[in-house]
Protein backbone atom coordinates (compact mmCIF):
# COMPACT_ATOMS: atom_id res chain seq x y z
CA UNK A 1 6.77 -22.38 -3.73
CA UNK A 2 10.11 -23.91 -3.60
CA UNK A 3 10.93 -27.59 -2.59
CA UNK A 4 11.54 -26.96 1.10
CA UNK A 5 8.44 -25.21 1.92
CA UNK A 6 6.39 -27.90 -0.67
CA UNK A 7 8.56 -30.62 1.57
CA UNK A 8 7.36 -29.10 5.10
CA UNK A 9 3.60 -28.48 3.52
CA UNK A 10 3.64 -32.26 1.99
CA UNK A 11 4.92 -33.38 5.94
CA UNK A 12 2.02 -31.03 7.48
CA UNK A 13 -0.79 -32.64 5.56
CA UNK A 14 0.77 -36.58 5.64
CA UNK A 15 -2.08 -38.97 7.00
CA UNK A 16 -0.21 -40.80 10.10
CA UNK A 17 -0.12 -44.68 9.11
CA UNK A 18 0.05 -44.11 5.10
CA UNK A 19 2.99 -43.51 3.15
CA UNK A 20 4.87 -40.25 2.11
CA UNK A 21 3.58 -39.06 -1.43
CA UNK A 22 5.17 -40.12 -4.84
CA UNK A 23 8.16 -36.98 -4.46
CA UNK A 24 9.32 -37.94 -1.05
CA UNK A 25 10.77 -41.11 -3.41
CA UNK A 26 11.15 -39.47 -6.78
CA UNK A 27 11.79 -35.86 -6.69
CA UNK A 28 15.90 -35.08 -7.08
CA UNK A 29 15.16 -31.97 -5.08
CA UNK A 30 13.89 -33.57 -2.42
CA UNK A 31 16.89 -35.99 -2.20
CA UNK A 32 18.90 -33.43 -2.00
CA UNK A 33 17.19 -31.38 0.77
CA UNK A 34 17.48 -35.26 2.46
CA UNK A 35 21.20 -35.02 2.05
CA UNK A 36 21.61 -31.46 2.84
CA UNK A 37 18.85 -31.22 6.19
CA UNK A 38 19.46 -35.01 7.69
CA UNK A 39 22.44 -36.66 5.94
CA UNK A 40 25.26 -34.20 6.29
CA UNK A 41 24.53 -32.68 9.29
CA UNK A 42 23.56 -36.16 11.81
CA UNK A 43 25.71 -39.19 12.18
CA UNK A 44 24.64 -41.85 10.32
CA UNK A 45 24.67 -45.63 11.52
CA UNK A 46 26.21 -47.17 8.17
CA UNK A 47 27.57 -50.63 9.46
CA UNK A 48 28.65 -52.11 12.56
CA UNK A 49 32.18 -53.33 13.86
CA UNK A 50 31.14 -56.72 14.00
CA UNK A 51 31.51 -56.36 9.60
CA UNK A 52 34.70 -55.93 10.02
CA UNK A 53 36.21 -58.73 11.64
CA UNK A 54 40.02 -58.27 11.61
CA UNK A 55 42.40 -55.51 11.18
CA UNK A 56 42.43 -54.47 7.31
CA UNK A 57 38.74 -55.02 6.76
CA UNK A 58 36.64 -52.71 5.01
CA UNK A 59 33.47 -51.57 3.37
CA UNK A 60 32.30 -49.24 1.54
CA UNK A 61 29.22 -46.73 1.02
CA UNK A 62 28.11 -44.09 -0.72
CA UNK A 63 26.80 -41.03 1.20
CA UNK A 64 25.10 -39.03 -1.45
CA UNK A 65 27.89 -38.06 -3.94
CA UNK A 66 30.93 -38.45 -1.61
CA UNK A 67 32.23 -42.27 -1.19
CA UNK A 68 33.15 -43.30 2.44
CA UNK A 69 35.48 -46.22 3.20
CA UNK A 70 35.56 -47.50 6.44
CA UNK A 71 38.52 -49.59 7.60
CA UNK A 72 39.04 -51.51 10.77
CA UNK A 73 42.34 -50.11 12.62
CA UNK A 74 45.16 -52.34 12.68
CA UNK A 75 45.31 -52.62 16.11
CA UNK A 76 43.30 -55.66 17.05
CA UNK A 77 42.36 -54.74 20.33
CA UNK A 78 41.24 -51.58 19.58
CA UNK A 79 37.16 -51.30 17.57
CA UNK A 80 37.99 -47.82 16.53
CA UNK A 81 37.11 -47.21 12.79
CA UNK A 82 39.64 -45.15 10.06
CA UNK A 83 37.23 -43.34 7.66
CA UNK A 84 38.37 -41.66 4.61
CA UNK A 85 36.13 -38.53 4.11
CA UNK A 86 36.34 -36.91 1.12
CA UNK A 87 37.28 -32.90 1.22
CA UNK A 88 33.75 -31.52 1.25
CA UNK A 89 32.61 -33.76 4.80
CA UNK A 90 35.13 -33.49 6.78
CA UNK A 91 33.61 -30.43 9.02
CA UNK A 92 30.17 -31.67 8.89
CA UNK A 93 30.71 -35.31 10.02
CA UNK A 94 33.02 -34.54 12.93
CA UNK A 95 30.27 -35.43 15.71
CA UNK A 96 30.94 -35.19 19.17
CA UNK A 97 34.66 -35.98 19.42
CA UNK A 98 35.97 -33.19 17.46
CA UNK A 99 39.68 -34.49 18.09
CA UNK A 100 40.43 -36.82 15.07
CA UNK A 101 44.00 -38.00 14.52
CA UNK A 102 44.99 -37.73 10.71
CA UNK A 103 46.60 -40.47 8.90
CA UNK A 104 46.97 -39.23 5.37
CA UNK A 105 45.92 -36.48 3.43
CA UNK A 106 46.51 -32.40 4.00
CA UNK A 107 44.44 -29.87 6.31
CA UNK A 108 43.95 -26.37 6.75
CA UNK A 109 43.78 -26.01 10.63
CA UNK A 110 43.05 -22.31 12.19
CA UNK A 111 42.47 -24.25 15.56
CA UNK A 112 42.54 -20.48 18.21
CA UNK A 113 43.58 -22.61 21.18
CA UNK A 114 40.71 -25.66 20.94
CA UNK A 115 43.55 -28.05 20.84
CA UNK A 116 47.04 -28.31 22.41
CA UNK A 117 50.18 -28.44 20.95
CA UNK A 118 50.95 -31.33 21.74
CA UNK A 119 48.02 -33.24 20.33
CA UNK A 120 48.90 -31.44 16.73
CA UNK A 121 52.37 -32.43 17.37
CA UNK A 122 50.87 -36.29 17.48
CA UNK A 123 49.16 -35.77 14.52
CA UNK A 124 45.98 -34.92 15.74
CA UNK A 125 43.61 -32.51 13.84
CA UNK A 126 40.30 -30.42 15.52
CA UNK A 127 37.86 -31.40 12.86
CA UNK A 128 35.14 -28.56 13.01
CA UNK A 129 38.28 -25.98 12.77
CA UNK A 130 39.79 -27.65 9.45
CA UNK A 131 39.48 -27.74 6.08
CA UNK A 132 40.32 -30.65 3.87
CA UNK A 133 42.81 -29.68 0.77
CA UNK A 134 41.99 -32.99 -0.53
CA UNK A 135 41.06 -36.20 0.48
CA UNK A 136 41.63 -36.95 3.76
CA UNK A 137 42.01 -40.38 6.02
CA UNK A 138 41.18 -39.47 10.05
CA UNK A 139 41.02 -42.21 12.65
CA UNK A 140 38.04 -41.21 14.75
């Protein structure tokens, strides 16, 4: 059996108001069926604006492999978060506003129409239609 379908079985048989079994915790194929099935493909709540109280502030975390550094935007009035994803995220952490304006860093873009000229011409990117070519700094 591999270590999805032992996963699902092991989540069939759990007794509601106990704890997962000993692999849920231990097991590095588990882990990284947690990464791959919830992880990369949800958005994760990893801080809140109120850590970062001025323009310049930061944090980090680390999403599985791939660090993440979160920076408040220099614009004081504005909450909006810059997040440096590396290469391999980009695509799968896009959301629901696929429109991300890129700050730094170099994209492959085959776009068919979703986004107007215009927008690229301000620097904007579609995020589900690009691929990173390195690391990459969006302002979501």
């Amino acid at each position: 059996m591999d270590a999805r379908n032992e996963m699902l079985d092991r989540l069939q048989r759990r007794r509601p108001g106990y704890s997962l079994e000993q692999a849920f915790y231990t097991d590095t194929e588990y882990y990284r069926l947690d990464l791959e099935l919830i992880c990369y493909r949800h958005r994760l709540f990893i801080g809140h604006d109120c850590e970062l109280p001025k323009p310049g502030s930061y944090f980090t975390v680390q999403i599985g492999d791939d660090p993440v550094v979160l920076v408040r935007d220099f614009k004081e009035d504005d909450p909006r978060l810059s997040q440096h994803l590396p290469p391999s995220r980009l695509p799968r952490l896009h959301g629901g506003k696929g429109q991300w304006r890129q700050i730094s860093g170099e994209v492959e873009m085959d776009h068919n129409g979703g986004i107007l000229d215009h927008k690229i011409g301000e620097g904007y990117i579609l995020a589900c239609r690009s691929r990173p070519l390195g690391p990459v700094t969006v302002e979501a």
